[in-house]
C-alpha atoms as a PDB file:
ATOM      1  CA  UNK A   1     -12.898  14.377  -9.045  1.00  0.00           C
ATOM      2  CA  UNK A   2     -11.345  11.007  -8.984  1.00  0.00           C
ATOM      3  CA  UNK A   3      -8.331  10.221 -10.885  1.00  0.00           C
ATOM      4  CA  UNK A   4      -9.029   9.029 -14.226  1.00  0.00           C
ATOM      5  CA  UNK A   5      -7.800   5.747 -14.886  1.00  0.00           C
ATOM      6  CA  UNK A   6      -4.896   4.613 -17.553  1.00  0.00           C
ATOM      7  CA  UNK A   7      -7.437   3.947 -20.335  1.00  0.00           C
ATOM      8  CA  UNK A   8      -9.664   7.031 -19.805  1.00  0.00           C
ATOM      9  CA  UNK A   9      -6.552   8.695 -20.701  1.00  0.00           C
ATOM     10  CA  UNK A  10      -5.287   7.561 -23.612  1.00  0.00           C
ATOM     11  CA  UNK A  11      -7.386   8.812 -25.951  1.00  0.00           C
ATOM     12  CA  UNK A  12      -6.013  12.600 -24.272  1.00  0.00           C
ATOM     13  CA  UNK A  13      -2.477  11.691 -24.049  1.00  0.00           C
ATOM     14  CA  UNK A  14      -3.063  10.722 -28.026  1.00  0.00           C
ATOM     15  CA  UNK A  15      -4.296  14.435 -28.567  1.00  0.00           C
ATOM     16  CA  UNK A  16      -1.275  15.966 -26.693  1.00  0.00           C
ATOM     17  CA  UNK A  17       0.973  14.780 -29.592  1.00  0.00           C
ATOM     18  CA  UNK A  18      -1.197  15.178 -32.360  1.00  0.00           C
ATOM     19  CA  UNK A  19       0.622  18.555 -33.412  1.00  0.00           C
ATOM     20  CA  UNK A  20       3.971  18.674 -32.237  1.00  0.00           C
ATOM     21  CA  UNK A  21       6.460  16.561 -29.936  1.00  0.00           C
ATOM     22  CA  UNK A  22       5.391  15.890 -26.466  1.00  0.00           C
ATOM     23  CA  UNK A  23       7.127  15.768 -23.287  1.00  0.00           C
ATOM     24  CA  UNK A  24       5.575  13.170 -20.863  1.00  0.00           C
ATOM     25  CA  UNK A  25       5.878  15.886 -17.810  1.00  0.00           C
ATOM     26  CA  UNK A  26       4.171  18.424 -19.607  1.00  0.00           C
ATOM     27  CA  UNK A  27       1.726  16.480 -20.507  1.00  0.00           C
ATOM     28  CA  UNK A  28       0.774  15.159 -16.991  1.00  0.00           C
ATOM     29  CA  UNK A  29       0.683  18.861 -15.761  1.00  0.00           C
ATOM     30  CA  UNK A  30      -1.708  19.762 -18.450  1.00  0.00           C
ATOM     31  CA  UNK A  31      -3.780  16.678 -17.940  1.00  0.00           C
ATOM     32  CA  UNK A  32      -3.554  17.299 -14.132  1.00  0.00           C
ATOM     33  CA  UNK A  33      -5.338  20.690 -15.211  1.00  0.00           C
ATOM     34  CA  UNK A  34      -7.365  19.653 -17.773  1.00  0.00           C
ATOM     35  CA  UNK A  35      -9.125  16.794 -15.528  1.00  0.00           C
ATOM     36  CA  UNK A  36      -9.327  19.773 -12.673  1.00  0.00           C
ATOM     37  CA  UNK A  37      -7.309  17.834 -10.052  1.00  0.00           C
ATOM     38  CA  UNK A  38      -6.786  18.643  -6.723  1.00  0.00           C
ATOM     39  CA  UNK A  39      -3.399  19.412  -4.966  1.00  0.00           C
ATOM     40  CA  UNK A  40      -4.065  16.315  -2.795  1.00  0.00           C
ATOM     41  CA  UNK A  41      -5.441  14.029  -6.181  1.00  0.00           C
ATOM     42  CA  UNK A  42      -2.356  15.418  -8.006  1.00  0.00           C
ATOM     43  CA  UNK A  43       0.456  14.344  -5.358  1.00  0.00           C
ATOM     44  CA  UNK A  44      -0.867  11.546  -4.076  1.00  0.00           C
ATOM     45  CA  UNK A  45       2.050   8.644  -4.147  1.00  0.00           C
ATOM     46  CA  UNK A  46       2.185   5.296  -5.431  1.00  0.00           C
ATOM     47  CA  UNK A  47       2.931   2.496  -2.651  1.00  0.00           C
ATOM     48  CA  UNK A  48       6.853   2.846  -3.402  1.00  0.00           C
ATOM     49  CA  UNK A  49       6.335   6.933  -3.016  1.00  0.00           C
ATOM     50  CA  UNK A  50       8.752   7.019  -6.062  1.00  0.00           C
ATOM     51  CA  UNK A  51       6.038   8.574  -8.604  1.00  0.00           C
ATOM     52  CA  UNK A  52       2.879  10.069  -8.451  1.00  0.00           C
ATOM     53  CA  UNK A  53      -0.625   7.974  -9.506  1.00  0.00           C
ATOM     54  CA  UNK A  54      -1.447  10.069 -11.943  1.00  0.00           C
ATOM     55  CA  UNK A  55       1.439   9.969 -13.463  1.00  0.00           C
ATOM     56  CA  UNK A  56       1.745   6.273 -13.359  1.00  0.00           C
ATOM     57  CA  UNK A  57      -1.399   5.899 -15.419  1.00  0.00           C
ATOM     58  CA  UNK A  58      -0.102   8.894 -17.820  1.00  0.00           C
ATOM     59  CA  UNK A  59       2.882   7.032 -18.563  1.00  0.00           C
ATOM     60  CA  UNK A  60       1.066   3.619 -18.854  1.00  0.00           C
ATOM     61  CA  UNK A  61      -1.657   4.545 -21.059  1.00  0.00           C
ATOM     62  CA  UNK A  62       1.328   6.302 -23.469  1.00  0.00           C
ATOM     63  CA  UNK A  63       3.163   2.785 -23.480  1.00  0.00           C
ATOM     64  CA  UNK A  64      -0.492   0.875 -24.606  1.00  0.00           C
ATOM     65  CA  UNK A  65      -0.512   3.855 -27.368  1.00  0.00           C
ATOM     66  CA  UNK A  66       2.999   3.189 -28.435  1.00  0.00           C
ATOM     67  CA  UNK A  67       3.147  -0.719 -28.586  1.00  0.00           C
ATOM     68  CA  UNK A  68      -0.409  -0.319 -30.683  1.00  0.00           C
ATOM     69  CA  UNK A  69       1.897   2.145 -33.045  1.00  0.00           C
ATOM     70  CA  UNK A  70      -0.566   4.860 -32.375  1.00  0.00           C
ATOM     71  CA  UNK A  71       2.495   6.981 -30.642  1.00  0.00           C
ATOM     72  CA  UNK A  72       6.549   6.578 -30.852  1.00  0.00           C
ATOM     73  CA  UNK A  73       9.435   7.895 -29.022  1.00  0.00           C
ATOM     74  CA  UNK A  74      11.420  10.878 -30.351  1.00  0.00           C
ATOM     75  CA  UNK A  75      13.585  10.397 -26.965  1.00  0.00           C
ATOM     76  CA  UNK A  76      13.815  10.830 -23.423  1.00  0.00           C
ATOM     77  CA  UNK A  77      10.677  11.398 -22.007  1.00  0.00           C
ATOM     78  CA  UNK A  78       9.405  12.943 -25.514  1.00  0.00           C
ATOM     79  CA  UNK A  79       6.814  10.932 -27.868  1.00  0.00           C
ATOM     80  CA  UNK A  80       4.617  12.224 -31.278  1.00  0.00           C
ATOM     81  CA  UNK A  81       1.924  10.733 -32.909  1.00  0.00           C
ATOM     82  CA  UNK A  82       2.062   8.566 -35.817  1.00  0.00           C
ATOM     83  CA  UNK A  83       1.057   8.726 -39.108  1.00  0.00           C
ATOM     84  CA  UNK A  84      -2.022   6.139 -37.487  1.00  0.00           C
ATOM     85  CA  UNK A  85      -2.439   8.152 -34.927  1.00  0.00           C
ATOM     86  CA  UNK A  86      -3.031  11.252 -36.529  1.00  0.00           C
ATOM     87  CA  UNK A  87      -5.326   8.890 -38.623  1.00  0.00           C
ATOM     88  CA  UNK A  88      -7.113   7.708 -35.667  1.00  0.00           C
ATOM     89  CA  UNK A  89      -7.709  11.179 -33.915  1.00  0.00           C
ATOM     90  CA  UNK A  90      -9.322  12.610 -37.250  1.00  0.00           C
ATOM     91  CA  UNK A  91     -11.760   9.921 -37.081  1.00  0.00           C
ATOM     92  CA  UNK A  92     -13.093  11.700 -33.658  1.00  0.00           C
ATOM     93  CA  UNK A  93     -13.179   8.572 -31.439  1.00  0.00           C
ATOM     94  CA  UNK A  94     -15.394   8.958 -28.174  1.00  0.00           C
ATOM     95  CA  UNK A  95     -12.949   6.928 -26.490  1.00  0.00           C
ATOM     96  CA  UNK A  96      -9.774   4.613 -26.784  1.00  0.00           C
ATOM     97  CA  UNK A  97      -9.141   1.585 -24.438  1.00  0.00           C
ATOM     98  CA  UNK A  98      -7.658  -1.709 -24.598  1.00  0.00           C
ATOM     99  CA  UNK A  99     -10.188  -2.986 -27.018  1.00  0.00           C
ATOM    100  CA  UNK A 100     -10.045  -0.308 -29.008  1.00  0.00           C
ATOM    101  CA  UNK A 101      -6.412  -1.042 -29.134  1.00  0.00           C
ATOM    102  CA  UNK A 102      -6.566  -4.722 -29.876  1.00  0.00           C
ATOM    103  CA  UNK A 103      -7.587  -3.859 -33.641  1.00  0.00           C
ATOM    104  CA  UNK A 104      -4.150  -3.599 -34.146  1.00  0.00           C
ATOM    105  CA  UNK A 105      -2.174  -6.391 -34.564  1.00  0.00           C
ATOM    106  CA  UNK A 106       1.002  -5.709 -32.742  1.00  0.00           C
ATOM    107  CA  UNK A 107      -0.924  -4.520 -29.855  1.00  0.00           C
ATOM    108  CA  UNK A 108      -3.102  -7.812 -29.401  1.00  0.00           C
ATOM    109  CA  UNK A 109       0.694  -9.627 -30.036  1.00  0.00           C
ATOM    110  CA  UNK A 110       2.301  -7.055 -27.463  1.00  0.00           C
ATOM    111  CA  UNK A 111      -1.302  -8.503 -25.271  1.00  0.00           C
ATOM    112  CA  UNK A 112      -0.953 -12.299 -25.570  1.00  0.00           C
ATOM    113  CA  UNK A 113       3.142 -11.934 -24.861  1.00  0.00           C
ATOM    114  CA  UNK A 114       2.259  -9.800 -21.120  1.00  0.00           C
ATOM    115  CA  UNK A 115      -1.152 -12.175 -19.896  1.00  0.00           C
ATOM    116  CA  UNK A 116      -0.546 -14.799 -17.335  1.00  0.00           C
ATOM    117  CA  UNK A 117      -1.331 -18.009 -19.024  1.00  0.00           C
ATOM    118  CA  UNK A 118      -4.646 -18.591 -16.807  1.00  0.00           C
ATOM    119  CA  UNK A 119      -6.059 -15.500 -18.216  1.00  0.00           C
ATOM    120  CA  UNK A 120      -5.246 -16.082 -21.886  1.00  0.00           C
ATOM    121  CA  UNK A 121      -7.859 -14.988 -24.063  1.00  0.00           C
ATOM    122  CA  UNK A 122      -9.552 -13.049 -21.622  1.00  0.00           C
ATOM    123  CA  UNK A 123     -10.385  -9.491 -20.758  1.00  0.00           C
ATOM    124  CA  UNK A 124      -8.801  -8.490 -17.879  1.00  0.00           C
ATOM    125  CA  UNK A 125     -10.625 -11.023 -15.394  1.00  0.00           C
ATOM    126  CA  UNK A 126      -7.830 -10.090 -12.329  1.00  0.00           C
ATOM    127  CA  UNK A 127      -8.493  -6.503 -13.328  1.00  0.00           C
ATOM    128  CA  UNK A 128     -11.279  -3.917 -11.394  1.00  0.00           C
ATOM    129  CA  UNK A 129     -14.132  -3.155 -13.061  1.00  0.00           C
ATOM    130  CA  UNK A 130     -13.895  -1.737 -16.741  1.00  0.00           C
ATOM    131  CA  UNK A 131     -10.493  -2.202 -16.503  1.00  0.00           C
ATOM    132  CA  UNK A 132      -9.233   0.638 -14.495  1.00  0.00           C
ATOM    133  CA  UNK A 133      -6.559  -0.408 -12.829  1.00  0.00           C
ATOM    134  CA  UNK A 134      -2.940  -0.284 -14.260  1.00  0.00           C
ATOM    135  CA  UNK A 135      -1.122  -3.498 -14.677  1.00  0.00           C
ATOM    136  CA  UNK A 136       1.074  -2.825 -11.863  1.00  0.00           C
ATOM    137  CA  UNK A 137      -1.415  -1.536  -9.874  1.00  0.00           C
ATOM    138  CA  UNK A 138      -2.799  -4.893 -10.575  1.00  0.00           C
ATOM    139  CA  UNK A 139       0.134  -6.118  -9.008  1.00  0.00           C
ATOM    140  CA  UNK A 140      -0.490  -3.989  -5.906  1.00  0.00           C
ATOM    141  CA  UNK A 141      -3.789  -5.156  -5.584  1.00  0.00           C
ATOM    142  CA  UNK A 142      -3.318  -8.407  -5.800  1.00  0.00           C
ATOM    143  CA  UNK A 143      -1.089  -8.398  -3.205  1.00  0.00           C
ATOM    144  CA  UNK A 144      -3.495  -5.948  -0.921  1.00  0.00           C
ATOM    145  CA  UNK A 145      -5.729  -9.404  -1.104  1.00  0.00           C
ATOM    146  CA  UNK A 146      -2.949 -12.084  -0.117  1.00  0.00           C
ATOM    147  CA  UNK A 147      -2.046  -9.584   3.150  1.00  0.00           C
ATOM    148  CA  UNK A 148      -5.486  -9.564   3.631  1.00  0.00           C
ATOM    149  CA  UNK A 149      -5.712 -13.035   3.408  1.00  0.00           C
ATOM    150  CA  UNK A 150      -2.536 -13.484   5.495  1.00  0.00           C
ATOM    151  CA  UNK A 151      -3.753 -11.756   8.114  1.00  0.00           C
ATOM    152  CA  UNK A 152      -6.640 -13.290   8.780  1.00  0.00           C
ATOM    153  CA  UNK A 153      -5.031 -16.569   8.584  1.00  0.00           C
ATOM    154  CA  UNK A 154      -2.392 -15.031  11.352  1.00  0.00           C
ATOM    155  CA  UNK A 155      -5.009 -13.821  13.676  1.00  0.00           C
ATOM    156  CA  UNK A 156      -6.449 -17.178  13.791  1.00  0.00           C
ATOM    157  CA  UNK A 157      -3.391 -19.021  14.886  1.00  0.00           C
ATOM    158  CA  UNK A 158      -2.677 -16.196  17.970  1.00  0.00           C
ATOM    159  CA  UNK A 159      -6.443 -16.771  19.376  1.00  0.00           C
ATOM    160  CA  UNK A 160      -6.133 -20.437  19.338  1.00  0.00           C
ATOM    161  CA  UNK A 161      -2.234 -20.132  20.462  1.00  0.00           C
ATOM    162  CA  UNK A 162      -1.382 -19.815  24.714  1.00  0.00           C
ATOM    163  CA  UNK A 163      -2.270 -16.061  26.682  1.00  0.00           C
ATOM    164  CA  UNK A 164       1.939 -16.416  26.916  1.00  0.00           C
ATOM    165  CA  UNK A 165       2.871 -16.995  23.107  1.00  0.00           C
ATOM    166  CA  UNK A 166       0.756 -13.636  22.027  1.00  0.00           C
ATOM    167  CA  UNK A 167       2.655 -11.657  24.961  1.00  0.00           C
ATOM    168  CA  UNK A 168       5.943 -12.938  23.355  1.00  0.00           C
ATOM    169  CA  UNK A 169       4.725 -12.191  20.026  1.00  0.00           C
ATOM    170  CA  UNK A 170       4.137  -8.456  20.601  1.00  0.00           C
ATOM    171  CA  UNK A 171       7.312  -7.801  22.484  1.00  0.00           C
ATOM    172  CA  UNK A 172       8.719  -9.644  19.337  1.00  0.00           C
ATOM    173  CA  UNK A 173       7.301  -7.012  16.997  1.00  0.00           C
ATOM    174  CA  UNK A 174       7.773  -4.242  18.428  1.00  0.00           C
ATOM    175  CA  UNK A 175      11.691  -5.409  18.831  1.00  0.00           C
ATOM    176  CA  UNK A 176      11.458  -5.699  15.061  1.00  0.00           C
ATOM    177  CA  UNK A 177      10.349  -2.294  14.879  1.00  0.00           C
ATOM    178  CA  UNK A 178      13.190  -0.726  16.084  1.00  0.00           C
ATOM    179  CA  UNK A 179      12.035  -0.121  19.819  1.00  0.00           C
ATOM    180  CA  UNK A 180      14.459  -0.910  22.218  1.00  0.00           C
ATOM    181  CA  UNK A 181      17.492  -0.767  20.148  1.00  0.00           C
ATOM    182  CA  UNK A 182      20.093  -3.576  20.393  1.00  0.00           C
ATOM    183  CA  UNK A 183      20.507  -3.413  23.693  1.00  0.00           C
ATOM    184  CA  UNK A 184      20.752  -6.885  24.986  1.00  0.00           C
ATOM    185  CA  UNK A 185      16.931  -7.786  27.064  1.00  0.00           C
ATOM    186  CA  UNK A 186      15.538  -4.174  26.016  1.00  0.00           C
ATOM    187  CA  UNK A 187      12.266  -5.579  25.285  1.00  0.00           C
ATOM    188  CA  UNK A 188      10.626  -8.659  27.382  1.00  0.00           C
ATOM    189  CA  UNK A 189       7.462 -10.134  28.020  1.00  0.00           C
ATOM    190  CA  UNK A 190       6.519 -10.187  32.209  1.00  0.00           C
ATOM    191  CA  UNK A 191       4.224 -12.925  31.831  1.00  0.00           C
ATOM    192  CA  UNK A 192       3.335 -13.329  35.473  1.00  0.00           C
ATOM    193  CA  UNK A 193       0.648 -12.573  37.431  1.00  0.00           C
ATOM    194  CA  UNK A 194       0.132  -9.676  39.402  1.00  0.00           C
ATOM    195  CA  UNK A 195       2.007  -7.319  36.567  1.00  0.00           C
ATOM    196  CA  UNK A 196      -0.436  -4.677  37.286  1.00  0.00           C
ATOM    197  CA  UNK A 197      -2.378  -4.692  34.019  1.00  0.00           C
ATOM    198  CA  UNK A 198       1.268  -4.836  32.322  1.00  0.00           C
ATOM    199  CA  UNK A 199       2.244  -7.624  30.123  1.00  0.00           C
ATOM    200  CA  UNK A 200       5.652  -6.125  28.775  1.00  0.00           C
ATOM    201  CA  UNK A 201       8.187  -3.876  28.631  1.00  0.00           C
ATOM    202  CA  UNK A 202      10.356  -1.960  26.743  1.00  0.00           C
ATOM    203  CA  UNK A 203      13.605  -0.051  27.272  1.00  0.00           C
ATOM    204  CA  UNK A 204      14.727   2.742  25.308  1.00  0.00           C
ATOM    205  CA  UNK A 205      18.075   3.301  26.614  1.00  0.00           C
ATOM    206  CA  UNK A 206      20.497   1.113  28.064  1.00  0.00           C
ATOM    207  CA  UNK A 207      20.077   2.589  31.825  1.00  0.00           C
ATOM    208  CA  UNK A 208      16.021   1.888  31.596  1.00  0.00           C
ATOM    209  CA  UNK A 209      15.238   5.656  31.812  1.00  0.00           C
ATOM    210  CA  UNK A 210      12.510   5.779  29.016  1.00  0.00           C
ATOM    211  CA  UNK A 211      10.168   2.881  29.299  1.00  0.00           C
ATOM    212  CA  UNK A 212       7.312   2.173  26.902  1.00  0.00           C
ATOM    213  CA  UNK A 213       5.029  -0.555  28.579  1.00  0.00           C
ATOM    214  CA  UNK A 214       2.806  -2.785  27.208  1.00  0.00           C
ATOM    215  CA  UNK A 215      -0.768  -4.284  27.304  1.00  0.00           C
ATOM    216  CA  UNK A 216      -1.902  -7.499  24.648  1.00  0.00           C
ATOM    217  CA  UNK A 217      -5.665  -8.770  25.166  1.00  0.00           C
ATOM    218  CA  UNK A 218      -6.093 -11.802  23.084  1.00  0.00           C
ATOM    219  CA  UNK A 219      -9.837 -11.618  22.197  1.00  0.00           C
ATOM    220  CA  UNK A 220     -11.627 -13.454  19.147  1.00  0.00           C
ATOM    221  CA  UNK A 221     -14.956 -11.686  19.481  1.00  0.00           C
ATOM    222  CA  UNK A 222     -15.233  -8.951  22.367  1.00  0.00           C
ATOM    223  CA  UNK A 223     -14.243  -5.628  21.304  1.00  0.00           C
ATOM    224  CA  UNK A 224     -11.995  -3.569  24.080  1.00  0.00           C
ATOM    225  CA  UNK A 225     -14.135  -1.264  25.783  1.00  0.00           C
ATOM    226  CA  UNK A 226     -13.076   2.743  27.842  1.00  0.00           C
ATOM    227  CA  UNK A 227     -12.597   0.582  31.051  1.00  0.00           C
ATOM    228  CA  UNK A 228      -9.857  -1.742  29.965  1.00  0.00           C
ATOM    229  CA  UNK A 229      -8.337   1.811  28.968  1.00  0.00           C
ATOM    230  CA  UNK A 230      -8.607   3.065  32.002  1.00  0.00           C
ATOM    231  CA  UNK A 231      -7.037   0.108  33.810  1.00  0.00           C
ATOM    232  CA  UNK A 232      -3.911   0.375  31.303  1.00  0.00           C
ATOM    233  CA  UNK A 233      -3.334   3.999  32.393  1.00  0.00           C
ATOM    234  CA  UNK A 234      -4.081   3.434  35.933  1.00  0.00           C
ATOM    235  CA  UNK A 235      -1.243   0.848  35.533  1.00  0.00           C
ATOM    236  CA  UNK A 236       0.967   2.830  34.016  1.00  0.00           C
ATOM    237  CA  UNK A 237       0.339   5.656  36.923  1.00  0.00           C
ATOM    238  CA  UNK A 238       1.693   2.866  38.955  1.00  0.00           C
ATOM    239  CA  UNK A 239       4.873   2.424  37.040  1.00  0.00           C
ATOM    240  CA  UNK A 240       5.206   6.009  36.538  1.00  0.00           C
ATOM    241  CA  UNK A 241       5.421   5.574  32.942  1.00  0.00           C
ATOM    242  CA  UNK A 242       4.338   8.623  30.519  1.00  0.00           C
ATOM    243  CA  UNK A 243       3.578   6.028  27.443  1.00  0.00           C
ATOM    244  CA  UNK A 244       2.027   3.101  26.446  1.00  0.00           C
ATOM    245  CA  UNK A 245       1.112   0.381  23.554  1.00  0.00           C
ATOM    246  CA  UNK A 246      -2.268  -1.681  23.916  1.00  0.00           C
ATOM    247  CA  UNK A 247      -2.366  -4.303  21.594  1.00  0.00           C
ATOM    248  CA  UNK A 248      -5.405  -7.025  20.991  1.00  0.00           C
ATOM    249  CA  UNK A 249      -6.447  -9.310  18.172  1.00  0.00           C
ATOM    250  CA  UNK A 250     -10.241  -7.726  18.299  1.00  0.00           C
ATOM    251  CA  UNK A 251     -10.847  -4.054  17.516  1.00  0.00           C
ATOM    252  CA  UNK A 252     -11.467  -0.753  19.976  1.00  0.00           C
ATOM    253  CA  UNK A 253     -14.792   0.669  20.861  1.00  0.00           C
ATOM    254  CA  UNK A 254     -15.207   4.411  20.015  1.00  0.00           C
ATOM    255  CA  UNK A 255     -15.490   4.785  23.521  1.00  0.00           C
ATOM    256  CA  UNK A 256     -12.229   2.951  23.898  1.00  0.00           C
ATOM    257  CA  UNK A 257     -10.384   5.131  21.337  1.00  0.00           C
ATOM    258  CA  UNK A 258     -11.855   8.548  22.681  1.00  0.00           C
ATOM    259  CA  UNK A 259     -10.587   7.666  25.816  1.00  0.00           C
ATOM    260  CA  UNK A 260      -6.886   6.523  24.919  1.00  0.00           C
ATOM    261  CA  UNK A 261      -7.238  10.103  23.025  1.00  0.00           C
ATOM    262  CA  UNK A 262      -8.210  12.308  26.046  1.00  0.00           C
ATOM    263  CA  UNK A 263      -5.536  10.697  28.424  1.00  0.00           C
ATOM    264  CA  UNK A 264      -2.911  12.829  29.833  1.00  0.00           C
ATOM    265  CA  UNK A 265      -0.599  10.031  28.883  1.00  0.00           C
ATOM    266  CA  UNK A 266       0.218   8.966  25.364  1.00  0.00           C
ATOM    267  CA  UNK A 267      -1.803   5.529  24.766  1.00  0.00           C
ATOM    268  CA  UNK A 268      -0.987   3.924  21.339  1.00  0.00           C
ATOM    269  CA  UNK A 269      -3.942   1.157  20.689  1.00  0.00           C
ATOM    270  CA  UNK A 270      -3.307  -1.290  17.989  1.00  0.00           C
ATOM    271  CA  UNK A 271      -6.308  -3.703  16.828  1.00  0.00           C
ATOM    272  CA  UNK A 272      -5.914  -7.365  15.033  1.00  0.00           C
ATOM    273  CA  UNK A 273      -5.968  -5.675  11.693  1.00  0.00           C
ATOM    274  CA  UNK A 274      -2.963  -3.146  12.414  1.00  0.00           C
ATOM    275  CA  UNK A 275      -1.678  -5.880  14.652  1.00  0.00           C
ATOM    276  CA  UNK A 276      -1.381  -8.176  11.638  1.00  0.00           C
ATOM    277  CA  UNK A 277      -0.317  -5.524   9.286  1.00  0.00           C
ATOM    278  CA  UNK A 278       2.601  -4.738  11.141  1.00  0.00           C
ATOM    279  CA  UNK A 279       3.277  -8.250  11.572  1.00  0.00           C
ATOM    280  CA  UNK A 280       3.781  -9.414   7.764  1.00  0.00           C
ATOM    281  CA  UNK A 281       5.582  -5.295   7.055  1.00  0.00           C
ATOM    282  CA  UNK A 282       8.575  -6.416   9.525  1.00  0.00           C
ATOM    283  CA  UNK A 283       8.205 -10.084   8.488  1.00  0.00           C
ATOM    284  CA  UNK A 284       7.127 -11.620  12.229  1.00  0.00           C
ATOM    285  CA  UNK A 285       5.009 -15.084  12.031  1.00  0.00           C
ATOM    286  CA  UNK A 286       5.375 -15.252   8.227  1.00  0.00           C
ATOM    287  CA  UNK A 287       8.389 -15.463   5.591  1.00  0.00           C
ATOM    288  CA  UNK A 288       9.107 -13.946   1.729  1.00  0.00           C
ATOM    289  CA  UNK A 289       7.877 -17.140  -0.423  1.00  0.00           C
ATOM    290  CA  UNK A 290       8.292 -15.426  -3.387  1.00  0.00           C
ATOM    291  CA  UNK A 291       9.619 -12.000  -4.634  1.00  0.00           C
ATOM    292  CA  UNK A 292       8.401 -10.528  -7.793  1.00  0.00           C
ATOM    293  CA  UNK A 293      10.366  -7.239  -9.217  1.00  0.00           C
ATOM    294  CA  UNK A 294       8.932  -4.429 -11.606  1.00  0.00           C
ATOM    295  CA  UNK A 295      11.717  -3.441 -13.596  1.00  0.00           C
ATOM    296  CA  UNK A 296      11.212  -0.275 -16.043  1.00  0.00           C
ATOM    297  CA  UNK A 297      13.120   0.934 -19.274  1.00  0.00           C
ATOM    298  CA  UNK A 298      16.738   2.718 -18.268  1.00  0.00           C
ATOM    299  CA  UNK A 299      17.183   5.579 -20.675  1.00  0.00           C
ATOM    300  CA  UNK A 300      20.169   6.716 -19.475  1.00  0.00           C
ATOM    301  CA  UNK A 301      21.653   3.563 -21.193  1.00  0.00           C
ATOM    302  CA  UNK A 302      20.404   3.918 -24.184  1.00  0.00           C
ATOM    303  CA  UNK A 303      20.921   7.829 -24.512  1.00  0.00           C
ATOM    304  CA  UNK A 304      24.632   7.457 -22.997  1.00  0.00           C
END
């Protein structure tokens, strides 16, 4: 099954301290069983690959219970129920969310302090459907739509920019990637005619003894078909090369990615949405205009 989102599981974190203490990594593992989760569900990483989803929404649906006064801390990682909460559980809810939540006074406060002023006094408008979504997996989504955004907005400036500027622009990234080292004029564009289907090149040691070469079709509609494929491997049969990067602003045919596939040489294609992805991860044709940081509780300082 999908994993449950933070507000489907508050009302069960509630339950897990209804008796005795809880600790917060028990309490995933038994929720991770209770909710039948798969090995793949139960590992899968958050963007910063620091914790787990699931445990995200664990721990984020325990800090909605504890600033409504439902739950409290006993200590590191460790939390009981309240004399409210105990209250609340005996009552048999079917479910407790957000609005359930915003009964309580210090929870609709703890509400009004966190919302962005252009949402005050709504529900949730940035958030997905029913609320699901964490509020720093709001964060991540929100930013999932400006790099969407972004990259469309980049892909339209390299179609209407020179053939020359987008050959530049690739051996650019990839130099930003880490390919060709530091080694002064590892990477360069050819930009002449008669390159045999080669627009760049890239060294990978100083002497030039492992080359990666490189093909960039600027396209704004056609999609790359098995032929222009063929022609990059036949070119790099020429060189003698053993790998290869084919880059365009457009998008692969299936034809054109089983063939890259079934080469004997090792063919790397990268369409305008990879293309542009890559662009704004190593920071090439755009700039940090603002930085935002997620900072959580330290309990080491408090408990040292």
């Amino acid at each position: 099954m999908a994993i449950p989102d933070y507000q489907t599981l508050m009302l069960p974190v509630l339950k897990q301290s209804a008796a005795n203490e809880a600790v917060v990594g028990e309490v995933v593992e038994r929720l991770a069983a209770e909710y039948e989760l798969t090995a793949d569900e139960q590992s899968a990483l958050l963007p910063s690959g620091r914790q787990t989803t699931f445990a995200n929404r664990v721990h984020w649906a325990k800090t909605y219970l504890g600033q409504a006064g439902l739950i409290e801390s006993t200590g590191r990682g460790r939390f009981r129920s309240t004399a409210e909460g105990k209250r609340v559980l005996a009552s048999s809810p079917r479910r407790i969310d957000v609005k359930f939540l915003e009964k309580y006074p210090q929870f609709k406060a703890f509400r009004e302090r966190t919302r962005p002023d252009h949402t005050a006094h709504s529900d949730d408008q940035a958030a997905a459907p029913n609320g699901v979504l964490a509020p720093d997996e709001l964060m991540r989504a929100a930013q999932k739509q400006l790099d969407a955004e972004l990259g469309r907005e980049l892909l339209k400036r390299i179609v209407k920019a020179p053939p020359a500027f987008f050959e530049r622009l690739v051996i650019k990234l990839l130099t930003a990637m880490g390919y060709g080292g530091t080694t002064a004029n590892a990477a360069r564009a050819l930009g002449k005619s008669g390159d045999g289907g080669v627009d760049g090149v890239i060294d990978q040691d100083p002497l030039g003894l492992d080359r990666v070469y490189v093909q960039a079709k600027r396209y704004e509609e056609n999609s790359i078909g098995a032929g222009a494929v063929r022609d990059f491997f036949g070119a790099l049969d020429q060189f003698r090369a053993a790998k290869g990067i084919f880059l365009t602003t457009s998008e692969f045919s299936e034809a054109a990615i089983r063939t890259a596939r079934d080469m004997s040489k090792r063919i790397v294609l990268i369409d305008g949405d990879e293309l542009t992805q890559l662009m704004i991860q190593h920071g090439v044709g755009c700039r940090v205009e603002e930085t935002l940081y997620v900072k959580k509780l330290d309990e080491e300082f408090f408990e040292g």
